[in-house]
C-alpha atoms as a PDB file:
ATOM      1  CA  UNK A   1      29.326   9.687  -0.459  1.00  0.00           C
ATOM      2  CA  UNK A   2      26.832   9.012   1.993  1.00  0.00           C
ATOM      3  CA  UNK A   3      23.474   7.350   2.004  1.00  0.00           C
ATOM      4  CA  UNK A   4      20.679   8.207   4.298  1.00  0.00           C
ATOM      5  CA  UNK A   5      17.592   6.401   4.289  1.00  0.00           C
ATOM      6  CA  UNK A   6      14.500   7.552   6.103  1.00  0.00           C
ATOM      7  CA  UNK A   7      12.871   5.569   8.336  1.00  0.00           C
ATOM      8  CA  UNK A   8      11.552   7.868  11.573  1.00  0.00           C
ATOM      9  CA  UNK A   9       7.953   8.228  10.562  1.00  0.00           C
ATOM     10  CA  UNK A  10       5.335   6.361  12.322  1.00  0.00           C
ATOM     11  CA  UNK A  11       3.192   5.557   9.023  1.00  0.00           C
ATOM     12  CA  UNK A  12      -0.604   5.973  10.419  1.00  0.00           C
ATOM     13  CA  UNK A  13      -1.652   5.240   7.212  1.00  0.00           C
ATOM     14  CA  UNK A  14      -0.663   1.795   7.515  1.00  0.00           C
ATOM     15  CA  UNK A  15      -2.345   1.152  10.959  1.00  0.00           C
ATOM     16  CA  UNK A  16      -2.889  -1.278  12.264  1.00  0.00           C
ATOM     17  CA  UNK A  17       0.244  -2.899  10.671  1.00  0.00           C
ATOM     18  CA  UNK A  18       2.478  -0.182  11.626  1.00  0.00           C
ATOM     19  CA  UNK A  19       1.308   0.244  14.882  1.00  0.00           C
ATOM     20  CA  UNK A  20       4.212  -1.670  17.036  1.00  0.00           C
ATOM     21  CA  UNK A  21       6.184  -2.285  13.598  1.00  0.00           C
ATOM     22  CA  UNK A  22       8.234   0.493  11.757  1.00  0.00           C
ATOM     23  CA  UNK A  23       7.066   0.089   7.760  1.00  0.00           C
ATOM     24  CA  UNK A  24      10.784  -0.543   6.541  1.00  0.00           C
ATOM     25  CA  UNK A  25      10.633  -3.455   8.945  1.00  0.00           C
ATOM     26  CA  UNK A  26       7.270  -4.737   7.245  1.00  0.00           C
ATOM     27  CA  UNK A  27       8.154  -7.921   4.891  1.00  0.00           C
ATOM     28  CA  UNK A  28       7.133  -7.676   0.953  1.00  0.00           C
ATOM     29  CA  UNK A  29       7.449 -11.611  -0.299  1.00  0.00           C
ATOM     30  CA  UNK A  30       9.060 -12.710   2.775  1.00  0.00           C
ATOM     31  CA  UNK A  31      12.072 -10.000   2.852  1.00  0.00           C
ATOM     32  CA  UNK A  32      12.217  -7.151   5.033  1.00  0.00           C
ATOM     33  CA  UNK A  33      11.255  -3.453   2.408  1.00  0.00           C
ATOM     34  CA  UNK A  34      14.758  -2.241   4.555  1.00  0.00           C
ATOM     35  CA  UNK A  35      16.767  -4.991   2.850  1.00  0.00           C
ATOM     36  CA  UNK A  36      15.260  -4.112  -0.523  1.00  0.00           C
ATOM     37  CA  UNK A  37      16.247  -0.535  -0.575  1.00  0.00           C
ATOM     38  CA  UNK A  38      19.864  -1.451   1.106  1.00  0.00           C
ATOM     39  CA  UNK A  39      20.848  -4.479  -1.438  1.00  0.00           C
ATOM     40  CA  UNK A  40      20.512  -1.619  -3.944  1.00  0.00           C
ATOM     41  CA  UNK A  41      22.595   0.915  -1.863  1.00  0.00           C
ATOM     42  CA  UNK A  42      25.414  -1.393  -1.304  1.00  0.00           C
ATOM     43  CA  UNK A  43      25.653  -1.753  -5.108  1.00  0.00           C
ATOM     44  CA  UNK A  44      27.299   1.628  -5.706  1.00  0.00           C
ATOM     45  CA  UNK A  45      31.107   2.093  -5.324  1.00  0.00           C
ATOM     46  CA  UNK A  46      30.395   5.477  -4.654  1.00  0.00           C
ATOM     47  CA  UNK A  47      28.343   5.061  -1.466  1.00  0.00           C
ATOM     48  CA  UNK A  48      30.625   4.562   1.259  1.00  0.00           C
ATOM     49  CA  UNK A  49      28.330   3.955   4.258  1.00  0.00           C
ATOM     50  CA  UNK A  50      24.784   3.918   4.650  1.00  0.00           C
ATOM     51  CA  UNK A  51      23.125   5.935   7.485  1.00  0.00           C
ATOM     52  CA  UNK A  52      19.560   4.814   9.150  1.00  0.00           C
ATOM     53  CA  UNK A  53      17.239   7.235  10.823  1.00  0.00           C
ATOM     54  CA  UNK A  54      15.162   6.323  12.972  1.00  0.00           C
ATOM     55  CA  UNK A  55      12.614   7.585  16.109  1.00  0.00           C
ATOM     56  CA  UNK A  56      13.598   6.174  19.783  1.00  0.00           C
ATOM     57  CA  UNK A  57      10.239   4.180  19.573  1.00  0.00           C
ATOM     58  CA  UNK A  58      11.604   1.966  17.023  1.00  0.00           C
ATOM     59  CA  UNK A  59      15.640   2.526  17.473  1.00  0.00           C
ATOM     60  CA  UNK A  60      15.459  -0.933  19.350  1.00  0.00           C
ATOM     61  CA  UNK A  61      14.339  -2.821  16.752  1.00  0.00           C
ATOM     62  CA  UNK A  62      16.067  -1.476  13.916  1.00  0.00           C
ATOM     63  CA  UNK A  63      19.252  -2.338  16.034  1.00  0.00           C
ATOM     64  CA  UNK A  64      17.686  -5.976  16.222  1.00  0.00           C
ATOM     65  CA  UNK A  65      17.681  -6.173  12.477  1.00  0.00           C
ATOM     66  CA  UNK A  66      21.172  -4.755  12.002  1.00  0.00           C
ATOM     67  CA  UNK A  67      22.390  -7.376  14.557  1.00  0.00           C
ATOM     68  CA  UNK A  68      20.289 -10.500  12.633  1.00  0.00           C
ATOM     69  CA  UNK A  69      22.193  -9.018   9.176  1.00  0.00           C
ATOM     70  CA  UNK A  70      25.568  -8.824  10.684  1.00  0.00           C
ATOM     71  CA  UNK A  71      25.053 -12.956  11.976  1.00  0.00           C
ATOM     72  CA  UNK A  72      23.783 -13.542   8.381  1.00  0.00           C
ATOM     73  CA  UNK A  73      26.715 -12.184   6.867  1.00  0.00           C
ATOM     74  CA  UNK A  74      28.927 -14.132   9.096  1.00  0.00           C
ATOM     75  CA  UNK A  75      32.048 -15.274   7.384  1.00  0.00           C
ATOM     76  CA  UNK A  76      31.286 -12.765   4.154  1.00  0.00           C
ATOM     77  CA  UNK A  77      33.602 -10.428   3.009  1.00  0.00           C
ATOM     78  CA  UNK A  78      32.925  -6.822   5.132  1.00  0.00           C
ATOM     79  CA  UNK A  79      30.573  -4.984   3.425  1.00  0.00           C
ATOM     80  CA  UNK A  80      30.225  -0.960   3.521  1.00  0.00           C
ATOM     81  CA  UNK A  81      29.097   0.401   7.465  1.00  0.00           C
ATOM     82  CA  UNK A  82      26.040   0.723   8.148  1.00  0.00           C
ATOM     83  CA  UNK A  83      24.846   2.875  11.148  1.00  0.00           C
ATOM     84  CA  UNK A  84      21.211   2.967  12.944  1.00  0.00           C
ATOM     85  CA  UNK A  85      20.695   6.643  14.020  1.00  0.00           C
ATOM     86  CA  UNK A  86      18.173   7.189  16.701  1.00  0.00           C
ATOM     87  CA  UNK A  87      16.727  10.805  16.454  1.00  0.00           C
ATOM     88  CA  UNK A  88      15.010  10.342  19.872  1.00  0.00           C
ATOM     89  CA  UNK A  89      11.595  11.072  19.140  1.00  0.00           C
ATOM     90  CA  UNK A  90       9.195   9.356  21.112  1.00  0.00           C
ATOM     91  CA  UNK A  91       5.643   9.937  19.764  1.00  0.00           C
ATOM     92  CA  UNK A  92       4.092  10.656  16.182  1.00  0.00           C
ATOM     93  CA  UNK A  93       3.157  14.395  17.220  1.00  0.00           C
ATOM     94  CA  UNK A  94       6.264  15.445  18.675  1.00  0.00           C
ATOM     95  CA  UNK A  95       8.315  14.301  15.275  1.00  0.00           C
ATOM     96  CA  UNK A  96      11.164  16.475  13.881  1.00  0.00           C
ATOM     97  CA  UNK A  97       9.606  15.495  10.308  1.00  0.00           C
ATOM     98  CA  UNK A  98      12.162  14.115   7.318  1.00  0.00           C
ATOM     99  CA  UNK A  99      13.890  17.422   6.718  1.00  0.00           C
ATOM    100  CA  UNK A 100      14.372  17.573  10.591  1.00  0.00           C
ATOM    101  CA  UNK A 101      15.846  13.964  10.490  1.00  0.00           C
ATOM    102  CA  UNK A 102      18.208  15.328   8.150  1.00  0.00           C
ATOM    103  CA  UNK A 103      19.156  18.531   9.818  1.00  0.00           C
ATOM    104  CA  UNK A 104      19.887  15.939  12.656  1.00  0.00           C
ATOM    105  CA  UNK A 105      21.894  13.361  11.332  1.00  0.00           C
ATOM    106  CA  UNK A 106      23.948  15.920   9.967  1.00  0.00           C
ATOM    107  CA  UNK A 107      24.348  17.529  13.493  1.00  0.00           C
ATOM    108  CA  UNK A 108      24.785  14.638  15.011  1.00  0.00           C
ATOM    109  CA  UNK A 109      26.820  12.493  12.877  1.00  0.00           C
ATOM    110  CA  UNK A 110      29.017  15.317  11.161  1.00  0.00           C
ATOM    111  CA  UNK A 111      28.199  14.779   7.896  1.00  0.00           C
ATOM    112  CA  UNK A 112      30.222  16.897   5.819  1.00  0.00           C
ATOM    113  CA  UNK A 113      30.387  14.548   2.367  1.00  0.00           C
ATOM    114  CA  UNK A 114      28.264  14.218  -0.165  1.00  0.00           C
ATOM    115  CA  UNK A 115      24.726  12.874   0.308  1.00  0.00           C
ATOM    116  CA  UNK A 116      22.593  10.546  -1.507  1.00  0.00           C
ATOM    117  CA  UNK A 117      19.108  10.501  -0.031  1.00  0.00           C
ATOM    118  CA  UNK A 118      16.142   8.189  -0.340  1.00  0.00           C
ATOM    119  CA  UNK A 119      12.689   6.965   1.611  1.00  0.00           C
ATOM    120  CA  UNK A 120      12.504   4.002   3.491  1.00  0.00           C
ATOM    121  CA  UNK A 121       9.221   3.029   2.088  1.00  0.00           C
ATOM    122  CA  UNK A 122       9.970   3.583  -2.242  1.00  0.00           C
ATOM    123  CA  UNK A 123      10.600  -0.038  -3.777  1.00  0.00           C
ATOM    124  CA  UNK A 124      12.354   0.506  -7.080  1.00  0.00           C
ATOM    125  CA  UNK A 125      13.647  -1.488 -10.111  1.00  0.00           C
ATOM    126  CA  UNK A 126      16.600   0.353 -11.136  1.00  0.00           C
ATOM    127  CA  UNK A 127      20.343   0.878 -10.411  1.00  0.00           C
ATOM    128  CA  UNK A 128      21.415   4.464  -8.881  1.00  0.00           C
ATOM    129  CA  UNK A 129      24.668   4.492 -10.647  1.00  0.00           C
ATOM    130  CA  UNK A 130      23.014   6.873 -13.369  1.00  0.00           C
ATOM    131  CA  UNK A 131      21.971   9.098 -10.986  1.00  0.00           C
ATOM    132  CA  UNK A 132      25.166   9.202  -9.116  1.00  0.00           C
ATOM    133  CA  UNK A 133      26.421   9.849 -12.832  1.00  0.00           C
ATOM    134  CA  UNK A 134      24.475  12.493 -12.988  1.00  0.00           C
ATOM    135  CA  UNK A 135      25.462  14.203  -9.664  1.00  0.00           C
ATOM    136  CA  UNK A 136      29.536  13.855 -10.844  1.00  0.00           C
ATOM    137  CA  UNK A 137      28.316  15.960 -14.221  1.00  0.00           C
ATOM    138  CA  UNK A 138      25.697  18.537 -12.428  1.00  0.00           C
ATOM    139  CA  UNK A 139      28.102  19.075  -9.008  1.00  0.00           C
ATOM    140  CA  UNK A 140      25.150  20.361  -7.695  1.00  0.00           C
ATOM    141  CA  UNK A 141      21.646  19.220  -5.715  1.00  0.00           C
ATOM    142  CA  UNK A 142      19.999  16.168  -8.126  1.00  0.00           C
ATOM    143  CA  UNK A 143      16.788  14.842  -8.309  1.00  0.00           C
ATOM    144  CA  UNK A 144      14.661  11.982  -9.900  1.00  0.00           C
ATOM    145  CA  UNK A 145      11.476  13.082 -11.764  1.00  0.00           C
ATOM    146  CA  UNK A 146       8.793  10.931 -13.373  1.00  0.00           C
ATOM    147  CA  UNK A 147       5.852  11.632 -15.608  1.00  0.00           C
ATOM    148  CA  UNK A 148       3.141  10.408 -13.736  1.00  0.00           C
ATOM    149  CA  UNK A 149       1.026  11.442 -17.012  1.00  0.00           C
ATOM    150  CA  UNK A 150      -2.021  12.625 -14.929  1.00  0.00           C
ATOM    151  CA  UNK A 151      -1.716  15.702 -13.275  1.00  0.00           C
ATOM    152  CA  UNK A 152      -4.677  14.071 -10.415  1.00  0.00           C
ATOM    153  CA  UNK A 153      -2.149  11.510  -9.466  1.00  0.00           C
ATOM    154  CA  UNK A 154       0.078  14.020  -8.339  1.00  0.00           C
ATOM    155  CA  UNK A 155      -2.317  16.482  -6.514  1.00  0.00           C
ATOM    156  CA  UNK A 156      -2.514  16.573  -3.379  1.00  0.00           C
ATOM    157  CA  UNK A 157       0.103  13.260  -3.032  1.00  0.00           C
ATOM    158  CA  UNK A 158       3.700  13.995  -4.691  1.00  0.00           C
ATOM    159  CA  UNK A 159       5.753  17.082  -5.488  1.00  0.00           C
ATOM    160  CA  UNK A 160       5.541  18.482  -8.712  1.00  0.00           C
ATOM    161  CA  UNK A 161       8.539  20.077 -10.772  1.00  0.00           C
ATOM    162  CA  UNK A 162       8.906  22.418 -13.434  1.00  0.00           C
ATOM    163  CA  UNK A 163      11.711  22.049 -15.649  1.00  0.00           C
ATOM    164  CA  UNK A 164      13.352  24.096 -18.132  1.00  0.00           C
ATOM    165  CA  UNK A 165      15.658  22.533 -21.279  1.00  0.00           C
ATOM    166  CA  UNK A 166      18.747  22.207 -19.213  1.00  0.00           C
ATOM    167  CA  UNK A 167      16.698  19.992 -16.655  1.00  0.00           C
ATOM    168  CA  UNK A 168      17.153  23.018 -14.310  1.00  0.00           C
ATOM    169  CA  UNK A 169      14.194  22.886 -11.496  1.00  0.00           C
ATOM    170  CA  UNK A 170      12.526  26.410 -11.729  1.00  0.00           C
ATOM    171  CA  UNK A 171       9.418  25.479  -9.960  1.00  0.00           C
ATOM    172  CA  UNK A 172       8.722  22.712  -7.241  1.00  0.00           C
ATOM    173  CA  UNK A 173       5.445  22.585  -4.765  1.00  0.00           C
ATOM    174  CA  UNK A 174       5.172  19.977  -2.561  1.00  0.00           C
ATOM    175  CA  UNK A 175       1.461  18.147  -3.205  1.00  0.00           C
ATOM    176  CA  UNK A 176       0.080  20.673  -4.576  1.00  0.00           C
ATOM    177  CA  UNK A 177      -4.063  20.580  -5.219  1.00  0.00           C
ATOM    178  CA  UNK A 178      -3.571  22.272  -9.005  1.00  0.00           C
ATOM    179  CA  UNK A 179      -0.046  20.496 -10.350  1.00  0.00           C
ATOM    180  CA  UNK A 180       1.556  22.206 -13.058  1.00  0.00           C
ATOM    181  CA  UNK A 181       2.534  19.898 -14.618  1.00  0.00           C
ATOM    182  CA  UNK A 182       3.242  16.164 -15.045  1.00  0.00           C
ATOM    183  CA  UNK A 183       6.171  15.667 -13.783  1.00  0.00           C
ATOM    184  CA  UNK A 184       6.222  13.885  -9.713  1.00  0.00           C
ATOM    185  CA  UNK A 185       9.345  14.021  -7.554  1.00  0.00           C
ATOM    186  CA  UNK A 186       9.745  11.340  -5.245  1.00  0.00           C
ATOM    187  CA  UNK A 187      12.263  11.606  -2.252  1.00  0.00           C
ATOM    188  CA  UNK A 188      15.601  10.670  -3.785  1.00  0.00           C
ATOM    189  CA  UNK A 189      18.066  13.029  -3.714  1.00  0.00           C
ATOM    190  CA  UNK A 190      21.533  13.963  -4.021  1.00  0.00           C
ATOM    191  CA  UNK A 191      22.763  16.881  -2.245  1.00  0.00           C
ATOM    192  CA  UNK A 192      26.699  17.974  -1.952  1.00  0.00           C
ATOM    193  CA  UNK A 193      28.962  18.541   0.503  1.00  0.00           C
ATOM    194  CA  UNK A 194      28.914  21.775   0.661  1.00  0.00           C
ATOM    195  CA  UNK A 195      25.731  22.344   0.795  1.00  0.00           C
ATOM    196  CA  UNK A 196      24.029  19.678   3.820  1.00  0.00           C
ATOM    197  CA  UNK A 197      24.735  22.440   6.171  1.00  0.00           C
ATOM    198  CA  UNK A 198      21.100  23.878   4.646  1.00  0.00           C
ATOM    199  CA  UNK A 199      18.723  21.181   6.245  1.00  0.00           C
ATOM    200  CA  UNK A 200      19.635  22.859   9.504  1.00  0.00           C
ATOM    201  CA  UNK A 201      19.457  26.537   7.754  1.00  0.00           C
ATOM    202  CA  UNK A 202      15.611  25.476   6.511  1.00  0.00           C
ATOM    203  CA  UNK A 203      14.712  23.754   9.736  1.00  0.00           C
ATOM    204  CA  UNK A 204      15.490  27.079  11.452  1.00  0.00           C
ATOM    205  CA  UNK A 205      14.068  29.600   9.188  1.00  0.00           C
ATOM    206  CA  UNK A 206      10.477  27.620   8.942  1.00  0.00           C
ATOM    207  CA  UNK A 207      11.018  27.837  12.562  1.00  0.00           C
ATOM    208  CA  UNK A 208      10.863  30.793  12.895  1.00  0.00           C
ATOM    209  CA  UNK A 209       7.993  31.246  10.825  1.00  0.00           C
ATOM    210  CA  UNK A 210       6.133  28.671  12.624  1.00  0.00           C
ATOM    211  CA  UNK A 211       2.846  30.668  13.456  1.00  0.00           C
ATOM    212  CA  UNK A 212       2.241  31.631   9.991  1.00  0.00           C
ATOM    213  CA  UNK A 213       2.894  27.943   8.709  1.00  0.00           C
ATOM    214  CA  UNK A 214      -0.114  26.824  11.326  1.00  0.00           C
ATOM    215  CA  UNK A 215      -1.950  29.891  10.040  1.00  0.00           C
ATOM    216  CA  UNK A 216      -1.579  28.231   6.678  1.00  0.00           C
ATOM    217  CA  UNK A 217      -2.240  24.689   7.707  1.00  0.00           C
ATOM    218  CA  UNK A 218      -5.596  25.606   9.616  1.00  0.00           C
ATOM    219  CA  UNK A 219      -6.492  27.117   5.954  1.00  0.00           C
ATOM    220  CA  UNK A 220      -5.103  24.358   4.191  1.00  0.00           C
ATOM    221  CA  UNK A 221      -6.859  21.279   5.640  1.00  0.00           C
ATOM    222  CA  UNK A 222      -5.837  17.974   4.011  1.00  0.00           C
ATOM    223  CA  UNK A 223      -2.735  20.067   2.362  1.00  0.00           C
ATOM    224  CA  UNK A 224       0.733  19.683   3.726  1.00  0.00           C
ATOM    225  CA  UNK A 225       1.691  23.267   5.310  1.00  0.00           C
ATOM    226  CA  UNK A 226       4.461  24.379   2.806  1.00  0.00           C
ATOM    227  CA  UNK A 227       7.134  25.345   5.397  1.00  0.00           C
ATOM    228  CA  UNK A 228       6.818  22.260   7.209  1.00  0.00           C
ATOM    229  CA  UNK A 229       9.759  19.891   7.724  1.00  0.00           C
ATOM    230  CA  UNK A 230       7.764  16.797   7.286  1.00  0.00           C
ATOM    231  CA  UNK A 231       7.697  16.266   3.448  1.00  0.00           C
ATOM    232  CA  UNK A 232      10.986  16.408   2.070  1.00  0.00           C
ATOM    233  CA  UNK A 233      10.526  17.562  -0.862  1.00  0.00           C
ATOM    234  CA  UNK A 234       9.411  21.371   1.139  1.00  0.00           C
ATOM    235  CA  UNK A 235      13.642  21.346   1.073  1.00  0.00           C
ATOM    236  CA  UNK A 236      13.728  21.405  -2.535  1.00  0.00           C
ATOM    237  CA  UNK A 237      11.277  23.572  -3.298  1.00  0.00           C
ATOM    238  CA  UNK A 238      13.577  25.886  -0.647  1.00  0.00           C
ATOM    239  CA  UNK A 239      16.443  25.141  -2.445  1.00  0.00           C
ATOM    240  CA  UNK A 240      15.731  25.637  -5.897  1.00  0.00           C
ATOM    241  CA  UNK A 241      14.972  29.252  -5.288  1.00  0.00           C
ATOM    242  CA  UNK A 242      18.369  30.053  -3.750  1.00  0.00           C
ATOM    243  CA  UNK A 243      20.410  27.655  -5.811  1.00  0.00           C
ATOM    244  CA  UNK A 244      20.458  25.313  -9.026  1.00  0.00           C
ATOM    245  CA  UNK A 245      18.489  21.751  -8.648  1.00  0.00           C
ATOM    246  CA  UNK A 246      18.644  19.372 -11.559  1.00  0.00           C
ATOM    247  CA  UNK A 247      16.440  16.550 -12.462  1.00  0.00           C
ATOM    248  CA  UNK A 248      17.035  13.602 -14.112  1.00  0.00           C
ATOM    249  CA  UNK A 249      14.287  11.341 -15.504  1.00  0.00           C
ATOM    250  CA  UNK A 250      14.050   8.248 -13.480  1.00  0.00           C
ATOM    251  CA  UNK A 251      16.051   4.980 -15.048  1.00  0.00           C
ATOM    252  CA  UNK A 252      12.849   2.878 -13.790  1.00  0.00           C
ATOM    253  CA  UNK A 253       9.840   2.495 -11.882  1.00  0.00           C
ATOM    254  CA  UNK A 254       9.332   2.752  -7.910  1.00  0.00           C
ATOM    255  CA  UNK A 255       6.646   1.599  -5.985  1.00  0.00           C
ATOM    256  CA  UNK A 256       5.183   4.113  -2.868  1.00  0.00           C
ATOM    257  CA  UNK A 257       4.328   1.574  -0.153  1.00  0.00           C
ATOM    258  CA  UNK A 258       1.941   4.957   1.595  1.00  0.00           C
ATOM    259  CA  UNK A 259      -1.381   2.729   2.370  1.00  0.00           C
ATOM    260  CA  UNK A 260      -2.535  -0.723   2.940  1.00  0.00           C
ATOM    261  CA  UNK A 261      -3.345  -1.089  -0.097  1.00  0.00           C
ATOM    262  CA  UNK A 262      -0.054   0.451  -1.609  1.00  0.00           C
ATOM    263  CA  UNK A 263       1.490  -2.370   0.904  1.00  0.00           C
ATOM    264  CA  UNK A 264      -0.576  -5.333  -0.675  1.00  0.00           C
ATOM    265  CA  UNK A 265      -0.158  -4.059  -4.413  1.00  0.00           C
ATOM    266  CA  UNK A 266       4.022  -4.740  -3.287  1.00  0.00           C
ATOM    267  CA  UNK A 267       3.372  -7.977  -3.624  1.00  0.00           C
ATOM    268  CA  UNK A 268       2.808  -8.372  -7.441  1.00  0.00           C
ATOM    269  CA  UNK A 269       5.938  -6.044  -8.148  1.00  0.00           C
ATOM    270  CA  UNK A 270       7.655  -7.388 -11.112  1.00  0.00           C
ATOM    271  CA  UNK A 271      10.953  -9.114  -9.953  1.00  0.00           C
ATOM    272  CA  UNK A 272      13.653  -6.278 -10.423  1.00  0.00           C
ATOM    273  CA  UNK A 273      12.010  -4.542  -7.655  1.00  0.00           C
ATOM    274  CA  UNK A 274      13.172  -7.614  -5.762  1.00  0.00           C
ATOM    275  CA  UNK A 275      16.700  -8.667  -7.127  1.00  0.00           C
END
């Protein structure tokens, strides 16, 4: 299995900080959020190697960082590879989006295992190895859902999933204004071999629908277009209309470091977010 952690957006949210500074590569408590998310990747014995995307702007300096962790670990028993992917985007507006990212690395790195997905700004407190549990049972595309409780804390920021009693997803929108329900789907995923040949399948049927998708965005101000290869979770909703998606109730809490003030509330994170 293969990780893949996202890290090509430019984060305008977060300006000024993330101005000349990609967000992974912003420090919570004196650690870099990258290190966070890949202390808990390198955990499971099922992850074999851990893949970074990135945009050219910022390839340079997440090489930097992969350089300053290699000298750290100097003299340490090899750990799992980890390779920094440059998807050669230059600019904010010219961005392939996450599901293009993934349609990429895929290309490009010929991906053709199993894939365990996450964002490269989502602190959490838990242990994947009962999600990659769940994966071995389902054999198919896995997700982690929580109940956010409030249907407003979803709209218009999070995906929302409809489940029926198997867990089966039979309805996902991607921040939707009027959620259906509850339950929020944050951007970690598992999705098998046999099927990561579909981020490139999605990137070019939404491509070909492009001028209806700006038709829809110009009457959808302040609403993600739904064909758009930006927000993952547009993939799943994609997906779980052609094939079975599962999802599994997350084992914890994660934190969405999305704003400044997301990225100051980081720092009063109980301390399994950090160990």
């Amino acid at each position: 299995m293969f990780a893949v952690i996202l890290t090509a957006g430019y984060a305008t949210r977060l300006y000024p900080l993330t101005r000349n500074t990609a967000k992974p590569l912003l420090k919570v408590r004196g650690r870099l959020i990258i290190d966070f998310i890949l202390t808990k990747l390198l955990r499971e014995e099922e992850i074999q190697e851990v893949k970074i995307v990135t945009n050219n702007r910022f390839y340079q300096d997440f090489l930097e960082w992969s350089r300053n962790r290699r000298a750290r670990s100097a003299g340490k028993p090899v750990t799992k590879p980890i390779t920094i992917v440059n998807d050669r985007i230059t600019s904010n507006e010219t961005r392939l989006g996450a599901i293009g990212d993934l349609a990429f690395i895929v290309r490009e790195q010929g991906i053709r295992d199993d894939m365990l997905i996450v964002a490269g700004d989502n602190l959490f407190n838990f242990s994947l190895s009962t999600f990659v549990s769940f994966f071995n049972e389902k054999r198919a595309p896995v997700i982690l859902v929580y109940d956010a409780k409030d249907k407003s804390l979803i709209a218009g920021r999070h995906g929302c999933v409809v489940l029926d009693n198997d867990s089966r997803v039979v309805d996902f929108e991607e921040k939707p204004e009027n959620p259906k329900t509850t339950l929020a789907c944050p951007v970690f995923y598992i999705i098998p071999a046999a099927m990561v040949n579909l981020f490139e399948k999605y990137t070019s049927e939404t491509s070909q629908n492009k001028g209806m998708a700006e038709g829809r965005e110009l009457g959808n101000k302040g609403s993600p277009d739904k064909c758009s290869s930006d927000a993952p979770g547009n993939f799943i909703a994609w997906l779980s209309k052609k094939t079975s998606v599962y999802a599994m109730m997350m084992p914890g809490e994660r934190h969405d470091i999305g704003s400044i003030e997301g990225y100051k509330a980081a720092e009063g994170l109980g301390e399994r977010f950090f160990s």
